[in-house]
Every structure is written in structure tokens, then in C-alpha cells.
N, C-alpha and C. Protein backbone atom coordinates (compact mmCIF):
# COMPACT_ATOMS: atom_id res chain seq x y z
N UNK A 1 -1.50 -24.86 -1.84
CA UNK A 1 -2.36 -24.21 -0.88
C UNK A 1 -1.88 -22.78 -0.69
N UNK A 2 -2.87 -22.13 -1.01
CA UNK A 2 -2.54 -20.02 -0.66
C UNK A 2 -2.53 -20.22 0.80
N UNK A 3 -1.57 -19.31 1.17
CA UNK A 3 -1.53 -18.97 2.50
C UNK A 3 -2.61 -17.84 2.39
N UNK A 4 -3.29 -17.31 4.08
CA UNK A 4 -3.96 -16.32 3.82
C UNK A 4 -3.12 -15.20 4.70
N UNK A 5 -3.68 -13.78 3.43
CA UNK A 5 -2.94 -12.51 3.38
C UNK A 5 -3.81 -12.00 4.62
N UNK A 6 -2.90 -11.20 5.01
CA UNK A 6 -3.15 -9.78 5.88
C UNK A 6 -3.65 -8.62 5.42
N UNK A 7 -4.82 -8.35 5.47
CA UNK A 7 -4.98 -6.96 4.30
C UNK A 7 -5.59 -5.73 5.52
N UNK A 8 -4.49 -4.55 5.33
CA UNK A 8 -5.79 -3.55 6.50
C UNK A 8 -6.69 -2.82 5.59
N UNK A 9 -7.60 -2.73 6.06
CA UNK A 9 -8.79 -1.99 5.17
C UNK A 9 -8.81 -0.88 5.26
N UNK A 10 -9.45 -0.25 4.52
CA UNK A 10 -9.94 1.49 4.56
C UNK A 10 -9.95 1.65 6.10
N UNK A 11 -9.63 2.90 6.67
CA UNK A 11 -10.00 3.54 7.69
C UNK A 11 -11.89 4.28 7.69
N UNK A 12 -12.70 3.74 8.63
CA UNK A 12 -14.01 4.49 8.11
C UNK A 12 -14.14 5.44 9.68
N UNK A 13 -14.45 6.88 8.85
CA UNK A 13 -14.13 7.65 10.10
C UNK A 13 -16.40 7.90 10.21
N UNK A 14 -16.04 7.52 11.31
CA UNK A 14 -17.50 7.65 12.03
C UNK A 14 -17.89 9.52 12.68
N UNK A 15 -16.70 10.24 12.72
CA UNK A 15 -17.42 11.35 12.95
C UNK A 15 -17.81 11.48 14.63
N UNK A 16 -18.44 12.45 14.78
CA UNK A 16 -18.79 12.46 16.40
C UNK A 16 -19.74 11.48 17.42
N UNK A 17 -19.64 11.49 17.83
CA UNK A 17 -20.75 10.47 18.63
C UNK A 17 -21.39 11.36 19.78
N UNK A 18 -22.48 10.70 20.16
CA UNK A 18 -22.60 11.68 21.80
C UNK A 18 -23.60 10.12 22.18
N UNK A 19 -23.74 11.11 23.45
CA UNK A 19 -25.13 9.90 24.05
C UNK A 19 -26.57 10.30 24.42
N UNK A 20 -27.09 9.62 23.87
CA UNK A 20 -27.22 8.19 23.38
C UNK A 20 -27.19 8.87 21.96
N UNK A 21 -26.07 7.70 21.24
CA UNK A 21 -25.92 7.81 19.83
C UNK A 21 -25.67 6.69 19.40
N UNK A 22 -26.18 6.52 18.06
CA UNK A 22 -26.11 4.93 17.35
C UNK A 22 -25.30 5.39 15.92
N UNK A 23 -23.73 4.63 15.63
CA UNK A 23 -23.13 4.52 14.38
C UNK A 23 -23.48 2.97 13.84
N UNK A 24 -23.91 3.05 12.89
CA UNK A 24 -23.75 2.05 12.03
C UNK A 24 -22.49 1.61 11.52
N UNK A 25 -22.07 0.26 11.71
CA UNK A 25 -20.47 -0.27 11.13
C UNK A 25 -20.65 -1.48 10.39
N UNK A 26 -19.75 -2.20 8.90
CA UNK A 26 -19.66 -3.01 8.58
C UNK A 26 -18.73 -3.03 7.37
N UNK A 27 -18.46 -4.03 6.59
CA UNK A 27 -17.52 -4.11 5.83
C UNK A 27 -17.93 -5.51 4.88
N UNK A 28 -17.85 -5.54 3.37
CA UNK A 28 -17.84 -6.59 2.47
C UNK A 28 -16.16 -7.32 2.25
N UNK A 29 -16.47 -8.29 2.01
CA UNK A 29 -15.13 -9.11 1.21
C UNK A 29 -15.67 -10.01 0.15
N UNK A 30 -14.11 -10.10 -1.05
CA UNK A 30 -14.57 -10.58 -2.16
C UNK A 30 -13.79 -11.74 -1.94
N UNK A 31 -12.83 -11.61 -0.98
CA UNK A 31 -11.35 -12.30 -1.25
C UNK A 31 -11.23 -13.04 0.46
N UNK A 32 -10.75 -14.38 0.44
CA UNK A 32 -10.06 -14.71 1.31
C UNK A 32 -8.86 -14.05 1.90
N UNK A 33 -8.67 -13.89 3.41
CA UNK A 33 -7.78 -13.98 4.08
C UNK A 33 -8.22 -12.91 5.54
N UNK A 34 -7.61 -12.66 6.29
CA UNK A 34 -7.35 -11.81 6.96
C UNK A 34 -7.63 -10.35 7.52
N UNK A 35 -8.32 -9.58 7.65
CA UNK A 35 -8.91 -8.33 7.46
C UNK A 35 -8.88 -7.55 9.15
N UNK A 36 -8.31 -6.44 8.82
CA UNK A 36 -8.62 -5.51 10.07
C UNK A 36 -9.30 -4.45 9.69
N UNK A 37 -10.03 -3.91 9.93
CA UNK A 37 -11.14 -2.56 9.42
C UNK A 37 -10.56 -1.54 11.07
N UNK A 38 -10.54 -0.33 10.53
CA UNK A 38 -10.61 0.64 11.52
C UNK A 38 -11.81 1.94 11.32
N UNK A 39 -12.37 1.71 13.07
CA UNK A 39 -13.62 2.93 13.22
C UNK A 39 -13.18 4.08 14.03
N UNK A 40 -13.07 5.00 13.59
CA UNK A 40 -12.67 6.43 14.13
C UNK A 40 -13.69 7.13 14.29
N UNK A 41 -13.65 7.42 15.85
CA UNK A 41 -14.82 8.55 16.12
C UNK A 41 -14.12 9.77 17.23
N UNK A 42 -14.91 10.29 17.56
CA UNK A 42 -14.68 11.04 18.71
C UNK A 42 -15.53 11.38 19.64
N UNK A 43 -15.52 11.52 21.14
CA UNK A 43 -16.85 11.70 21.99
C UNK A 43 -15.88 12.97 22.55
N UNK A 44 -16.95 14.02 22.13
CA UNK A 44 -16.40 15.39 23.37
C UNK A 44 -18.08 15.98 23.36
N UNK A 45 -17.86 15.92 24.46
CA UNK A 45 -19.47 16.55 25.15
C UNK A 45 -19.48 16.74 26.83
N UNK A 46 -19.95 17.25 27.35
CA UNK A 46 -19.69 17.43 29.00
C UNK A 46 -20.00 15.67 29.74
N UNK A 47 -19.83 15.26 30.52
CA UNK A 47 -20.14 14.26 31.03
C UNK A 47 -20.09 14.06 32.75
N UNK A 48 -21.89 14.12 32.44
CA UNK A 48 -22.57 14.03 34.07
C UNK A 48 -21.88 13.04 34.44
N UNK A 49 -22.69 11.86 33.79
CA UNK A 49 -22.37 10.26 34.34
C UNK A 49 -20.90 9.17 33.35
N UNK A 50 -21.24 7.88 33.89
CA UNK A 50 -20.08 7.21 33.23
C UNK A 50 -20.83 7.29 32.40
N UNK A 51 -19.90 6.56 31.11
CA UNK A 51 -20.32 6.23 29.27
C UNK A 51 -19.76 4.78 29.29
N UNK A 52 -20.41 4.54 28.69
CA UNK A 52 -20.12 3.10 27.70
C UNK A 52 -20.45 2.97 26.46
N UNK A 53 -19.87 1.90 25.82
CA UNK A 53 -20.15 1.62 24.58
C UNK A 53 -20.63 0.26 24.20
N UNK A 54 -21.79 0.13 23.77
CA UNK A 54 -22.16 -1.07 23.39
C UNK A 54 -22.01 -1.55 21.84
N UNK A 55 -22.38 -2.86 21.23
CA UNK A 55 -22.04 -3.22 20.13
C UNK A 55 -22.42 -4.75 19.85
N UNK A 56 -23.12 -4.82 18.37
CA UNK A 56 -23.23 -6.29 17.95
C UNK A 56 -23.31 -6.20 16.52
N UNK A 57 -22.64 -7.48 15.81
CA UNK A 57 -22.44 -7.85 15.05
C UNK A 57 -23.81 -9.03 14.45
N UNK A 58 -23.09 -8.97 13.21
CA UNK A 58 -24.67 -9.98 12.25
C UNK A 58 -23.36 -10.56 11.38
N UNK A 59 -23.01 -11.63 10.69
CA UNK A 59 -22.18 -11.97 9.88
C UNK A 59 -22.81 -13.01 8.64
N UNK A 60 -24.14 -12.00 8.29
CA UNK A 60 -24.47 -12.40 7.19
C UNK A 60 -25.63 -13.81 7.69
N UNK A 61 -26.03 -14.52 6.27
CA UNK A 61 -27.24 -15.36 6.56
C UNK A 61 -26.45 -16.69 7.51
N UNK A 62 -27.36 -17.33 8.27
CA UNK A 62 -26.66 -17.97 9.22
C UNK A 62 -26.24 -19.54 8.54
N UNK A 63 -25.23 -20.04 8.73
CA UNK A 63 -25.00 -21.34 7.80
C UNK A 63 -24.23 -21.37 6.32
N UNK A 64 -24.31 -19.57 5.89
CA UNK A 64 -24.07 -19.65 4.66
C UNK A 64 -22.32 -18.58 4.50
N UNK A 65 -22.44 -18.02 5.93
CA UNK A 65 -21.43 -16.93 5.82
C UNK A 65 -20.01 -17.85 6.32
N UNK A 66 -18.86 -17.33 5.61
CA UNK A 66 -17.29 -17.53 5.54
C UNK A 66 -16.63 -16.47 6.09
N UNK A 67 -17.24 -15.74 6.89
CA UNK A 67 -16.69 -14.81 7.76
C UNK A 67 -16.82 -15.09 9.00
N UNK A 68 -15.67 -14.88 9.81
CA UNK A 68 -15.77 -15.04 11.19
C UNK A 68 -15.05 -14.11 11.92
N UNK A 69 -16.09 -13.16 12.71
CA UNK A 69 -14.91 -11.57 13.52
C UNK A 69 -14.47 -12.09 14.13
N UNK A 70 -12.93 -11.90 14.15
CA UNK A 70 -11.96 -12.75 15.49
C UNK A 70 -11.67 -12.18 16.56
N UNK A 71 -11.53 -10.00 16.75
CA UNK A 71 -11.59 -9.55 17.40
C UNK A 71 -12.20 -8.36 17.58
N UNK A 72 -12.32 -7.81 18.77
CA UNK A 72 -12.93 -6.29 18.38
C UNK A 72 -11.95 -5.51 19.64
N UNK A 73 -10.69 -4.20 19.47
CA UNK A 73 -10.42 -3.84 19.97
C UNK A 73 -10.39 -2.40 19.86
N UNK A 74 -10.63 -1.71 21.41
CA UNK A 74 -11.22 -0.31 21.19
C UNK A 74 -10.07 0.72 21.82
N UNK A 75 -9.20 1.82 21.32
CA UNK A 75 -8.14 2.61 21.35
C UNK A 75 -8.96 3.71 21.46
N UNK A 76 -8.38 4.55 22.77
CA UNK A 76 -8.33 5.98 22.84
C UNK A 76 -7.03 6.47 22.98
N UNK A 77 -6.57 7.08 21.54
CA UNK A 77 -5.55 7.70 21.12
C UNK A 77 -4.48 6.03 20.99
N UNK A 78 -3.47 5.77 21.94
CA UNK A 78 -2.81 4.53 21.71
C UNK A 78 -2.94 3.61 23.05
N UNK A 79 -3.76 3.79 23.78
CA UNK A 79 -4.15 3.28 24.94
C UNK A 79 -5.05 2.40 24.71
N UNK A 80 -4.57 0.52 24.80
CA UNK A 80 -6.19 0.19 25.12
C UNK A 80 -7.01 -0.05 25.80
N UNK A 81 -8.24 -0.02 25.32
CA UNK A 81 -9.22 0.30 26.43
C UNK A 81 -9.91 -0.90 26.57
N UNK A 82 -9.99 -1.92 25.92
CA UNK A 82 -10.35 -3.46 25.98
C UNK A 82 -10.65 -4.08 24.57
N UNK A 83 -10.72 -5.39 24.34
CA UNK A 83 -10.81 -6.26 23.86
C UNK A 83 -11.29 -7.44 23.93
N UNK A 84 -12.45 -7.98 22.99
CA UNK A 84 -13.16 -8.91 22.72
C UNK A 84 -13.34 -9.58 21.72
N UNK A 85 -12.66 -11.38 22.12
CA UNK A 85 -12.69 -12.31 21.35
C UNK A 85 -13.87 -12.74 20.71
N UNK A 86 -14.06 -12.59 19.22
CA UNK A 86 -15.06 -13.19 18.82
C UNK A 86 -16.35 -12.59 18.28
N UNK A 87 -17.40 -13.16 17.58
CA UNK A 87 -18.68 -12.34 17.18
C UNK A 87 -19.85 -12.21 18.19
N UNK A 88 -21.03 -11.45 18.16
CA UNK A 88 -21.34 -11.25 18.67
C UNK A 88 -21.52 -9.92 19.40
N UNK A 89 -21.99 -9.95 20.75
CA UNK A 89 -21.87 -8.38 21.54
C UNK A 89 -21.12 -8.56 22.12
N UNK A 90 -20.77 -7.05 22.32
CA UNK A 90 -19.15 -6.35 23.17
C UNK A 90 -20.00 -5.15 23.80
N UNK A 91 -18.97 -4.79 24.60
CA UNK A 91 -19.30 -3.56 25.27
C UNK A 91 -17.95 -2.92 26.11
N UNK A 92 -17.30 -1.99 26.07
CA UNK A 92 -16.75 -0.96 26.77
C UNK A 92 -17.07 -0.11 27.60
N UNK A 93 -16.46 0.37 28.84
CA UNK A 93 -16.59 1.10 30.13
C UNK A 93 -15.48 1.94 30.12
N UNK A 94 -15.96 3.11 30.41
CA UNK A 94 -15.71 4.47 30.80
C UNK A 94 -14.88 5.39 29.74
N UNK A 95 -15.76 5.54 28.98
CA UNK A 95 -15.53 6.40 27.65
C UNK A 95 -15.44 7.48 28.14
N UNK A 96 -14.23 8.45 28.06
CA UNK A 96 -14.32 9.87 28.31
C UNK A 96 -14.00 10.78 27.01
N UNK A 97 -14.16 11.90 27.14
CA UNK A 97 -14.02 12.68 25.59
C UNK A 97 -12.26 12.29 25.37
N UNK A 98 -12.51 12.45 24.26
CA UNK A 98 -11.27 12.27 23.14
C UNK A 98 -11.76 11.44 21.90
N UNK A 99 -10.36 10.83 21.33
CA UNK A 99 -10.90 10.31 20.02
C UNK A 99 -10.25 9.05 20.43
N UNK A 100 -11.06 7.86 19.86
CA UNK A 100 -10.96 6.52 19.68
C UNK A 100 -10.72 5.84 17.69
N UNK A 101 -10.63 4.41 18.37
CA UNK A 101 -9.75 3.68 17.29
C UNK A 101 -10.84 2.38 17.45
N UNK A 102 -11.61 1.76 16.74
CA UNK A 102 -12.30 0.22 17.09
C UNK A 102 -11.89 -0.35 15.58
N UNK A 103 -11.51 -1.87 15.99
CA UNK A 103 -10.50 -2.11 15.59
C UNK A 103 -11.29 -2.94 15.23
N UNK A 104 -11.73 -4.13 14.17
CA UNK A 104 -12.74 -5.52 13.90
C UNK A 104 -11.59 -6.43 13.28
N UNK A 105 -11.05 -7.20 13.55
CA UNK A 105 -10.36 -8.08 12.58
C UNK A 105 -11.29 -9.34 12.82
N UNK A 106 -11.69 -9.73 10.98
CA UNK A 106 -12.34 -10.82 10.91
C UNK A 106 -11.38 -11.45 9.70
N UNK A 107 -11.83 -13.07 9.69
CA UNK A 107 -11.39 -14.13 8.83
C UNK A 107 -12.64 -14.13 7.92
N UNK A 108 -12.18 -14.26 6.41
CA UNK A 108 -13.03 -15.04 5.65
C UNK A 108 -12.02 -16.21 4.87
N UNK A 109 -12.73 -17.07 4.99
CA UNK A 109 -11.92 -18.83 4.49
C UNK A 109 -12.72 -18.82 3.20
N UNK A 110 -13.05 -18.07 2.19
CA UNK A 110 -13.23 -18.40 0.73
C UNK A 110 -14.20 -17.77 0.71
N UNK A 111 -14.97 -17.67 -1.14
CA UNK A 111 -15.30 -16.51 -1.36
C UNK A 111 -16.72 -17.16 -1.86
N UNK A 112 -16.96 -18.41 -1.87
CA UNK A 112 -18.31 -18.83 -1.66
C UNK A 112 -19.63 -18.24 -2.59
N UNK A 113 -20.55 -19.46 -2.51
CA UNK A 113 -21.76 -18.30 -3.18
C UNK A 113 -22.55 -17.25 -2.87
N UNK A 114 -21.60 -17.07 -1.80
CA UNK A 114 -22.58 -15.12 -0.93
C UNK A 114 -21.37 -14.61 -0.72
N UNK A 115 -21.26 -13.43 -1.03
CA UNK A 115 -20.44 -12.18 -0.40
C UNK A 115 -20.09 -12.74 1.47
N UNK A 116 -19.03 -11.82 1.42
CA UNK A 116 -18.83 -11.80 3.02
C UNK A 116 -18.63 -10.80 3.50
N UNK A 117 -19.70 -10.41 4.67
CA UNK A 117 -19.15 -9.65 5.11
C UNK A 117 -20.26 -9.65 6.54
N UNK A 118 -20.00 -8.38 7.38
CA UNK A 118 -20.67 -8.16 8.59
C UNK A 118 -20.95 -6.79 8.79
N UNK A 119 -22.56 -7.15 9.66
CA UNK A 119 -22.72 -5.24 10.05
C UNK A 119 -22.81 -5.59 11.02
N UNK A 120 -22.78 -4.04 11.73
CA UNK A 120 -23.41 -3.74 13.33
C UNK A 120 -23.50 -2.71 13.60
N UNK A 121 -24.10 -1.97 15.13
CA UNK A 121 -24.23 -0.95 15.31
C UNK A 121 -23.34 -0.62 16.58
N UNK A 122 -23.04 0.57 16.98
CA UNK A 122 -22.03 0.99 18.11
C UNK A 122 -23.51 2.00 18.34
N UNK A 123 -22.80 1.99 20.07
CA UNK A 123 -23.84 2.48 20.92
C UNK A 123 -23.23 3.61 22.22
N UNK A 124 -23.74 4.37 21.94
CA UNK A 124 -22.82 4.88 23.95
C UNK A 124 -23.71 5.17 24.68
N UNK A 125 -23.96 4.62 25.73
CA UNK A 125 -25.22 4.45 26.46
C UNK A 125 -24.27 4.70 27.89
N UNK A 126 -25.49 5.24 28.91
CA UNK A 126 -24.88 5.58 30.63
C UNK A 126 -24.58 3.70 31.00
N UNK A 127 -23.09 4.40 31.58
CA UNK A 127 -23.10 2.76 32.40
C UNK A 127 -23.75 2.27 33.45
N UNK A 128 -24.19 1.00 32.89
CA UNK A 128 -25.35 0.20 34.05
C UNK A 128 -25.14 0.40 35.57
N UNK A 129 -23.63 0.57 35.94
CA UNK A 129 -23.10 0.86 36.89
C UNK A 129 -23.75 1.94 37.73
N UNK A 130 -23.94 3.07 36.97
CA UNK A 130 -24.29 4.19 37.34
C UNK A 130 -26.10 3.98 37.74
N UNK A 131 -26.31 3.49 36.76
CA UNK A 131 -28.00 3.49 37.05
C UNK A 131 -28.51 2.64 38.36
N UNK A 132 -27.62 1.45 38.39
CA UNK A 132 -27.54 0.69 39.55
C UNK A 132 -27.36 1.74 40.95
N UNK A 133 -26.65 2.49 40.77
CA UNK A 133 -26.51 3.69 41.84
C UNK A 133 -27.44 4.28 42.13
N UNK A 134 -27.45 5.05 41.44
CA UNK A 134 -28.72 5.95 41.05
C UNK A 134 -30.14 5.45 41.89
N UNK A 135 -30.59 3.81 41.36
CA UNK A 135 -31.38 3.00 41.79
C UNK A 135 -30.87 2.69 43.88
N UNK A 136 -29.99 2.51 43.46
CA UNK A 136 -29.52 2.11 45.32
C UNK A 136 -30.04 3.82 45.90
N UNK A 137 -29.47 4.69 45.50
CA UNK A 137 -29.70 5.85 45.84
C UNK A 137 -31.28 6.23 46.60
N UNK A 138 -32.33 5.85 45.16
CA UNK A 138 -33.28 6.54 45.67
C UNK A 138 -34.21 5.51 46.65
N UNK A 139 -33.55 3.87 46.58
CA UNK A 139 -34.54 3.05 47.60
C UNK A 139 -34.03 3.63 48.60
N UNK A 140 -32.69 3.81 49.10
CA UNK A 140 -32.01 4.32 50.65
C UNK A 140 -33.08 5.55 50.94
N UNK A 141 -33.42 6.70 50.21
CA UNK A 141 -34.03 7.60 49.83
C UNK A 141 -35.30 7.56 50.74
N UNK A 142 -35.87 6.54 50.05
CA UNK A 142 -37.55 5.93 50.25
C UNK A 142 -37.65 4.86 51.47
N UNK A 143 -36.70 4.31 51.86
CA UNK A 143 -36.08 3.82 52.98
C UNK A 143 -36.10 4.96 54.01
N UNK A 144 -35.48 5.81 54.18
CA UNK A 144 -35.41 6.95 55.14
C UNK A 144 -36.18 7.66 55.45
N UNK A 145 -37.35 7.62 54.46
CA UNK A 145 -38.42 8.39 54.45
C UNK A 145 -39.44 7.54 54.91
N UNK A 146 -39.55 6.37 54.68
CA UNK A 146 -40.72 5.61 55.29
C UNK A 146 -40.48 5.52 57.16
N UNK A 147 -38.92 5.27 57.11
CA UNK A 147 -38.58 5.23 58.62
C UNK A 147 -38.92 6.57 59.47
N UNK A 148 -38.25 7.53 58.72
CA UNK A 148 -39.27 8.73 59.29
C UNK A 148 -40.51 8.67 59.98
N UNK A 149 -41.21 8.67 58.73
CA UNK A 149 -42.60 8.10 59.31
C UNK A 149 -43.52 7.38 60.43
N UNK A 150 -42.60 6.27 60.29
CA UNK A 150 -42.60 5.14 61.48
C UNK A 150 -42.28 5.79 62.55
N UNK A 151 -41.37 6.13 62.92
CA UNK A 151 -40.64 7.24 64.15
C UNK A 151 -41.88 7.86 64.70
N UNK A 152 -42.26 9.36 63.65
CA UNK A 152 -42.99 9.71 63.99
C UNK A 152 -44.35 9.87 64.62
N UNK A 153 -44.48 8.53 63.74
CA UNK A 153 -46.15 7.96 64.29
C UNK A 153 -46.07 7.29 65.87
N UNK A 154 -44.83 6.81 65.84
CA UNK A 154 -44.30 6.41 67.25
C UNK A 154 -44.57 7.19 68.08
């Protein structure tokens, strides 16, 4: 029985990002074992509101794929900024300018009659947080203004 290898992959540098911006990410395997892929970008742009980063994965036709992402972890400079077990969507909070590191380590258990591998897209979108505000903001807004009203007609 092969043990399975550790292999790090190419570094794929993604270049700048801003918001709202969409990178495309993914990676093939021929070979069993182990795999970490690294995504390098950078966000420098002024920033009104918070940022986030969204993200989902596809790991090929369903039933037929030998890949499985085990993690997804996201570095600004050597700091991390979170981590998520597993495939699927992820998302990160409070992206500020600098440069980042997203990290995918997936398993493939054999090399099967389909390729292996996975795509997805990265996203930096305003955090929900903020819009939720924003939203509280302008009912208080429309709230104060209807009471006005009322008053006055009083």
C-alpha cells in the first residue's frame, strides 16, 4: 500500500482584486495524494465600507470525482484570517488592503476514469453586516419622519 504524498502546487498569483470583483480558481490532478494550491492576490483601493470575501467550489461530476477539498485557509501577509473545513462555500470578513495568501488543500484517493480536480470563483463583496446597517439606518430614518408627521398633525 503507497502511502499518500504531500505535494505543494504551483503558486497561482491572481493579481489585483477590487469590489465587486470575481477571480476564477481551480486546479487538475493526475496523481493521488495530498495537494495544497496557493492564491495570491492583493486588495488596495480606498475603502468606504467593510469587505468580504466570498467563495464556492464544484469538484467535478457528482458521484464520479476522487477529490475532496479538505481546507480553505485565507492569509494576509502571515496572519490568519480564517479557515474552512471542507467543500463547498466559504466566506471571509473584513478584508482590508494588503496582500493575501488562500490556501485549498484537497485529497484525491486515485486517479480513476475522470481527471480530478476543482473550480471556483472568489468574490469581494460589501459585508452583509454593513448593509444590515445601512438598512437599520434608513427604517430609524423613515421612522422619525413618519413620527414627525404624526406630532405635527397633532
Amino acid at each position: 500500500v503507497a502511502a499518500s504524498a504531500t505535494s505543494m502546487a504551483t503558486v497561482y498569483p491572481l493579481g489585483n482584486m477590487t469590489v465587486p470583483g470575481i477571480k476564477t480558481i481551480g486546479a487538475s490532478f493526475t496523481s493521488a495524494g495530498t495537494f495544497t494550491d496557493e492564491y495570491t492576490f492583493s486588495f488596495v483601493e480606498p475603502i468606504a465600507d467593510p469587505v468580504g470575501m466570498t467563495g464556492a467550489f464544484n469538484t467535478g461530476i457528482p458521484g464520479s470525482s476522487n477529490l475532496v477539498v479538505d481546507t480553505v485557509e485565507l492569509y494576509q501577509g502571515a496572519t490568519l484570517k480564517g479557515s474552512f473545513a471542507g467543500p463547498g462555500i466559504f466566506s471571509f470578513g473584513s478584508i482590508t488592503n494588503g496582500s493575501y495568501s488562500l490556501f485549498v488543500t484537497s485529497t484525491v484517493s486515485g486517479t480513476g476514469p475522470f481527471f480530478s480536480s476543482y473550480g471556483g470563483n472568489l468574490q469581494l463583496v460589501p459585508e452583509p453586516g454593513t448593509l444590515a446597517l445601512f438598512g437599520l439606518g434608513l427604517a430609524g430614518a423613515a421612522f422619525a419622519a413618519r413620527r414627525g408627521k404624526a406630532v405635527r398633525a397633532a
